[in-house]
Protein backbone atom coordinates (compact mmCIF):
# COMPACT_ATOMS: atom_id res chain seq x y z
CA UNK A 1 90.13 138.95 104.84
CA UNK A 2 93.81 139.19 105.14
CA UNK A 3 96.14 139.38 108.20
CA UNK A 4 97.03 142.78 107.25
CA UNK A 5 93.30 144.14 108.27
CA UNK A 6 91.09 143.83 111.14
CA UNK A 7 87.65 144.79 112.05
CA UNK A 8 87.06 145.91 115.17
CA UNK A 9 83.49 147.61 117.11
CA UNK A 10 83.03 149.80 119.15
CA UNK A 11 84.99 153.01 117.78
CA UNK A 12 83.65 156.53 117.97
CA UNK A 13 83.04 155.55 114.05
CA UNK A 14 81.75 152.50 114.72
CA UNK A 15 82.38 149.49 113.10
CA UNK A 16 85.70 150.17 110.80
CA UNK A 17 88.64 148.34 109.71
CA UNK A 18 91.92 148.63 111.04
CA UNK A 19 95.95 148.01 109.23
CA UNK A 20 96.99 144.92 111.60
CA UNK A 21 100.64 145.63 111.15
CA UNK A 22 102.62 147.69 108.28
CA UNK A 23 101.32 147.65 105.09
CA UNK A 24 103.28 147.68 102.16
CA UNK A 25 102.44 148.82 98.47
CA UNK A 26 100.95 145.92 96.51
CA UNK A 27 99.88 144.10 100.10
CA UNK A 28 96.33 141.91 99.22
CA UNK A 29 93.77 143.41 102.13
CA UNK A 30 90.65 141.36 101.22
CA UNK A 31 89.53 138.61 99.02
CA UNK A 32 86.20 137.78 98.92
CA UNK A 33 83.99 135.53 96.31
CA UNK A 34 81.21 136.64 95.74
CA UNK A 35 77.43 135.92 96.57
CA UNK A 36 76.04 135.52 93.20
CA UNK A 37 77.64 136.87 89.82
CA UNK A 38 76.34 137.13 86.18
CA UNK A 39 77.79 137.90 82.90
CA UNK A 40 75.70 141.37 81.90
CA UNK A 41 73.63 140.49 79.20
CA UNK A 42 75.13 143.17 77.02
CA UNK A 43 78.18 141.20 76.69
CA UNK A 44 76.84 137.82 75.37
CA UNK A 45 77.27 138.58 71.93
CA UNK A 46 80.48 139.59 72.22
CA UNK A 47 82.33 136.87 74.72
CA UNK A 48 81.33 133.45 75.79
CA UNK A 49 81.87 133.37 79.04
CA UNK A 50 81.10 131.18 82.24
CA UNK A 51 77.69 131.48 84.13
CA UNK A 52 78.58 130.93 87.41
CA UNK A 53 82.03 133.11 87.54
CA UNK A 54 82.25 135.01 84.19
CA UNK A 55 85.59 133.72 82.97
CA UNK A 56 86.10 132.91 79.41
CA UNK A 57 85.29 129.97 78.41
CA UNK A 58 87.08 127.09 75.62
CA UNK A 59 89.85 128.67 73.23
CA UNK A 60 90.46 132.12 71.79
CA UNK A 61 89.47 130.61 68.52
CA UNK A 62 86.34 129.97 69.37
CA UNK A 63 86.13 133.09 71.42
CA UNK A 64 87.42 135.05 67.83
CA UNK A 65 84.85 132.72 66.09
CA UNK A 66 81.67 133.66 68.03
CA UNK A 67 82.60 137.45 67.92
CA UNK A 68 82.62 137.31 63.99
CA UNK A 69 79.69 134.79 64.18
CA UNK A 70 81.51 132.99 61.93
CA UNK A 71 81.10 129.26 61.39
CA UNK A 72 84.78 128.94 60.37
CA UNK A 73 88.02 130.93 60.74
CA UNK A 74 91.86 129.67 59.56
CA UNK A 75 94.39 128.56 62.05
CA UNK A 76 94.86 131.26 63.95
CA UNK A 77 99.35 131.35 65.09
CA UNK A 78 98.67 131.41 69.17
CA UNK A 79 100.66 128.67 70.74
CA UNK A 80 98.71 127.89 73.77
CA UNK A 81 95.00 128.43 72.29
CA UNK A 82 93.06 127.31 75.48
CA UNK A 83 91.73 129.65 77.82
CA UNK A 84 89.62 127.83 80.12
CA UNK A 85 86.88 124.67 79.74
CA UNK A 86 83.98 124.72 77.92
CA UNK A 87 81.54 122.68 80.13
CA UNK A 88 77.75 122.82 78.88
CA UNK A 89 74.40 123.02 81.64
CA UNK A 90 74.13 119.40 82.21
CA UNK A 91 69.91 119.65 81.10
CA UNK A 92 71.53 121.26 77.96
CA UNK A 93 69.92 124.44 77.88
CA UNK A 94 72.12 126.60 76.84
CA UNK A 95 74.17 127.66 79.64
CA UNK A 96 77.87 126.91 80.11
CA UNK A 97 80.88 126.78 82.54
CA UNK A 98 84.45 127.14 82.66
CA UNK A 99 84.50 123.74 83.67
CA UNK A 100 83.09 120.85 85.51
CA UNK A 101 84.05 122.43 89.23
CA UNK A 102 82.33 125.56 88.44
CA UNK A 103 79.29 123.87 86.49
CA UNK A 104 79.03 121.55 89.34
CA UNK A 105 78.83 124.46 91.75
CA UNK A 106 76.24 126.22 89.79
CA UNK A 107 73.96 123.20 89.56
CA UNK A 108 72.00 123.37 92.66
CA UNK A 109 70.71 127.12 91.69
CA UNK A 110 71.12 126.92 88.21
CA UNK A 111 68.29 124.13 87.84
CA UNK A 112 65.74 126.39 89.44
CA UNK A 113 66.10 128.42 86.62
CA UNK A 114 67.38 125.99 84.04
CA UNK A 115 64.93 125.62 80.85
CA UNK A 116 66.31 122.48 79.96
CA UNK A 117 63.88 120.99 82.68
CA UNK A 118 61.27 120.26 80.37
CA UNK A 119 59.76 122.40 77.38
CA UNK A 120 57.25 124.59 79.89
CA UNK A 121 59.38 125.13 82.29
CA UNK A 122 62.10 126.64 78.94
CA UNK A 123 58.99 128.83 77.68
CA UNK A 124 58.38 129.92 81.06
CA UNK A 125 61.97 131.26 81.30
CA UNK A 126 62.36 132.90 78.23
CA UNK A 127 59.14 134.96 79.03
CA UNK A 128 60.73 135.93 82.32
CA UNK A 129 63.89 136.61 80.41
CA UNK A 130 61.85 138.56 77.37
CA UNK A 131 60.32 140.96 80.30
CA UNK A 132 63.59 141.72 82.20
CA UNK A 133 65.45 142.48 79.42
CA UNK A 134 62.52 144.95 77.80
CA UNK A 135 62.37 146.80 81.30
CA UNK A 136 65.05 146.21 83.88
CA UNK A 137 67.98 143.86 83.81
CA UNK A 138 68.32 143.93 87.09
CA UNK A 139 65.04 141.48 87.50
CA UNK A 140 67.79 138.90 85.79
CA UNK A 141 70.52 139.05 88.51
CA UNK A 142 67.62 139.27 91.46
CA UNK A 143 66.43 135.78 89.79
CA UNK A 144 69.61 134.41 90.92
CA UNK A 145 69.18 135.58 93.90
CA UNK A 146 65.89 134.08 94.40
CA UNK A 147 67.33 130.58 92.68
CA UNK A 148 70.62 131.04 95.79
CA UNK A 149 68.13 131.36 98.48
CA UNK A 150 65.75 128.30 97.08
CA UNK A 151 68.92 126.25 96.72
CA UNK A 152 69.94 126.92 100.06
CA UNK A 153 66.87 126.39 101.45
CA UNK A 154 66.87 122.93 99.54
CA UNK A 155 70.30 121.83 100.96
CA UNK A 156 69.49 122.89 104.83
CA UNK A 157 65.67 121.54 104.66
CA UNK A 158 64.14 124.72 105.99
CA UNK A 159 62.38 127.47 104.90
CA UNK A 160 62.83 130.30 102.11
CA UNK A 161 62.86 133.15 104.87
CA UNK A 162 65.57 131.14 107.01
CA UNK A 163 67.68 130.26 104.13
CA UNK A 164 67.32 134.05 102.80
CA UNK A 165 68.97 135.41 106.42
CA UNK A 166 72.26 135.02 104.16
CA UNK A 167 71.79 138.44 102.13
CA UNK A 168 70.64 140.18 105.78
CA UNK A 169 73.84 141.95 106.38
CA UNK A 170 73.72 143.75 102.79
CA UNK A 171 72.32 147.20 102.35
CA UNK A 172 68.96 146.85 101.87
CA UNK A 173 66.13 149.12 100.11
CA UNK A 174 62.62 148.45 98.52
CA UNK A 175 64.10 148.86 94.95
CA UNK A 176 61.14 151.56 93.88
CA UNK A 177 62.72 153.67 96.06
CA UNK A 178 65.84 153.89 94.83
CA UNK A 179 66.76 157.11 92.85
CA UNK A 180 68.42 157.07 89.97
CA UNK A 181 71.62 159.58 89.67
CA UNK A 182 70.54 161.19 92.98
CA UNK A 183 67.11 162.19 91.95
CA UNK A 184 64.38 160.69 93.84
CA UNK A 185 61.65 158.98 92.32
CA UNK A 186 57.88 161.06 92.18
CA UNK A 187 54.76 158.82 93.83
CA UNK A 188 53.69 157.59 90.47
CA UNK A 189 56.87 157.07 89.77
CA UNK A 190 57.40 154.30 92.49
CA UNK A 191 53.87 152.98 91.43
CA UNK A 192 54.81 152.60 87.75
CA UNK A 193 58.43 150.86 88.82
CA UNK A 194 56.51 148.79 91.67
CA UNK A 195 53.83 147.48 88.78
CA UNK A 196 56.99 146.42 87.04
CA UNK A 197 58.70 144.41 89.66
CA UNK A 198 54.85 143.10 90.44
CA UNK A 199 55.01 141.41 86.72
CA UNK A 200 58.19 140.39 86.94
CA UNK A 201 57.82 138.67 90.52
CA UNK A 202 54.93 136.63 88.79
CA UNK A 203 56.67 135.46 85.65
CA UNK A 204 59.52 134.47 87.70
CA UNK A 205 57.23 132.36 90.04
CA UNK A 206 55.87 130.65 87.00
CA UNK A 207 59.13 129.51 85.83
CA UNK A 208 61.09 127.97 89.01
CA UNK A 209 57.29 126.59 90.07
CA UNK A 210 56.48 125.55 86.61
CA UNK A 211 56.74 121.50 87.83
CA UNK A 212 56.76 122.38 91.67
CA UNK A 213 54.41 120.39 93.65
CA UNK A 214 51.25 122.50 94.77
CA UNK A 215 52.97 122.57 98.71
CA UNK A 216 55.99 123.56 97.30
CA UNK A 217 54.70 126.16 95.28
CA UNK A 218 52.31 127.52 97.47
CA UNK A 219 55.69 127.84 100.36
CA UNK A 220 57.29 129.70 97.76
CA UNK A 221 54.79 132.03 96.57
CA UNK A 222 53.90 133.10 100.10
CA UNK A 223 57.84 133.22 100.71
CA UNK A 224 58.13 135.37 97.48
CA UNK A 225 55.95 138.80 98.21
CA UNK A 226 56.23 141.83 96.53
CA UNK A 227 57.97 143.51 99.33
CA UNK A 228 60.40 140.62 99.76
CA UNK A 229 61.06 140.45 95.48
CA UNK A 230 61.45 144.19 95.97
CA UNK A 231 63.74 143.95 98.91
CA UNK A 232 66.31 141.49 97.16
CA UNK A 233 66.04 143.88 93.97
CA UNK A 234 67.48 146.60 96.07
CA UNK A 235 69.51 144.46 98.04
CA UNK A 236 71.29 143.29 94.92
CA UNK A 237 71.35 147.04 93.15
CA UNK A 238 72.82 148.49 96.20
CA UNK A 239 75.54 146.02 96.73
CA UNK A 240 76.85 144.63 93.18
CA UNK A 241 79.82 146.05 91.52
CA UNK A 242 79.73 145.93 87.86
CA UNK A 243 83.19 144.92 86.36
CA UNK A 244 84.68 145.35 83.20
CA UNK A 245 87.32 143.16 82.13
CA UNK A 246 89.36 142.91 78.34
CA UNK A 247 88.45 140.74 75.96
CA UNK A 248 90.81 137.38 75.31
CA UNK A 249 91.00 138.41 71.76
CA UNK A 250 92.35 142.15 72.71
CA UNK A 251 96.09 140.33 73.33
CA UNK A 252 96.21 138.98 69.64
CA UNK A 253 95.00 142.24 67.47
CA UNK A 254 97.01 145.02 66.55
């Protein structure tokens, strides 16, 4: 938050913000970074870009190269061809970063979900991965969720359900009972998306337990309900913005 906003309680509105002084056209009111972001998986064939904050990644050669899927392309005439770094998952599994800050960052989350941990723990992902993006992508960005919270957890040395208290102040909904384009879901309807989230709660437990001790993954599993994986699911479809940004190529073709 800026100094050209407040938030203040206790309004016949309630909580609301508030201009602190004049505001002028162009003034910055907020700045935030966010909780957890993820390229959409859509876009992967099109861009390489950074796991952790979605920026481009390495030179708008390689950027032109990968959307051709070309092996080689001439010289391109660009005088400044770099766009960011090009920093690969240090357990080399695919992932990359815009640089070592940003991969570095990542790390603590990212290796709960990281297949380069050993060749069970990869095939354990990629059936997690296989699921969510045959029924609902949205099982991908509540993974990262999960992988925040166990991180988090991790660092402070306490439990999943203390470390989770920091996605309590989002909106938050059982995700089967959220309506799609303002029409609510029927009964079976709920059951059929619940069953869904049900599978996808248990593929994801295999993977980030897949070389867990048994207390660990027994903590985590208990942690990790149905209600609570449906909770986060609506948490994060209830509060994440989708955003569309141009391609690094688009400045360079006519």
């Amino acid at each position: 938050m800026t100094d050209a906003i407040a938030f203040r309680d206790g309004t016949s509105r309630g909580r609301a913000v508030f201009a602190a002084r004049d505001l002028l056209p162009g003034d910055r009111l907020l700045v935030e970074a966010p909780l957890i972001s993820m390229p959409i998986p859509e876009s992967r064939t099109a861009i390489l870009a950074c796991e952790r904050c979605c920026q481009p990644t390495g030179t708008v050669s390689s950027q032109l190269q990968h959307l051709c899927q070309k092996r080689q392309l001439p010289t391109l005439p660009i005088e400044d061809d770099s766009l960011a770094g090009d920093e690969p998952c240090r357990r080399h599994c695919g992932a990359r970063f815009c640089g070592v800050a940003c991969e570095a960052a990542a790390a603590p989350s990212h290796d709960f979900l990281c297949g380069g941990r050993s060749a069970a723990a990869d095939s354990a992902m990629r059936r997690f991965e296989e699921n969510a993006l045959g029924s609902h992508e949205v099982f991908l960005f509540g993974a990262r969720v999960v992988a925040d919270i166990l991180a988090r957890a991790k660092a402070a040395g306490t439990a999943c359900a203390v470390a989770a208290a920091a996605y309590d102040p989002l909106c938050r909904v059982p995700w089967w009972d959220i309506s799609d384009d303002g029409v609510a879901k029927t009964k079976s309807e709920r059951l059929c998306v619940r069953r869904e989230a049900d599978v996808s709660r248990s593929l994801l437990l295999d993977a980030l337990l897949v070389d867990a001790s048994a207390a660990k993954a027994k903590a985590v599993r208990e942690w990790l309900s149905l209600e609570e994986w449906g909770g986060l699911l609506g948490a994060a479809r209830r509060n994440s913005i989708c955003v569309c940004k141009s391609h690094p190529v688009d400045e360079f073709v006519a």
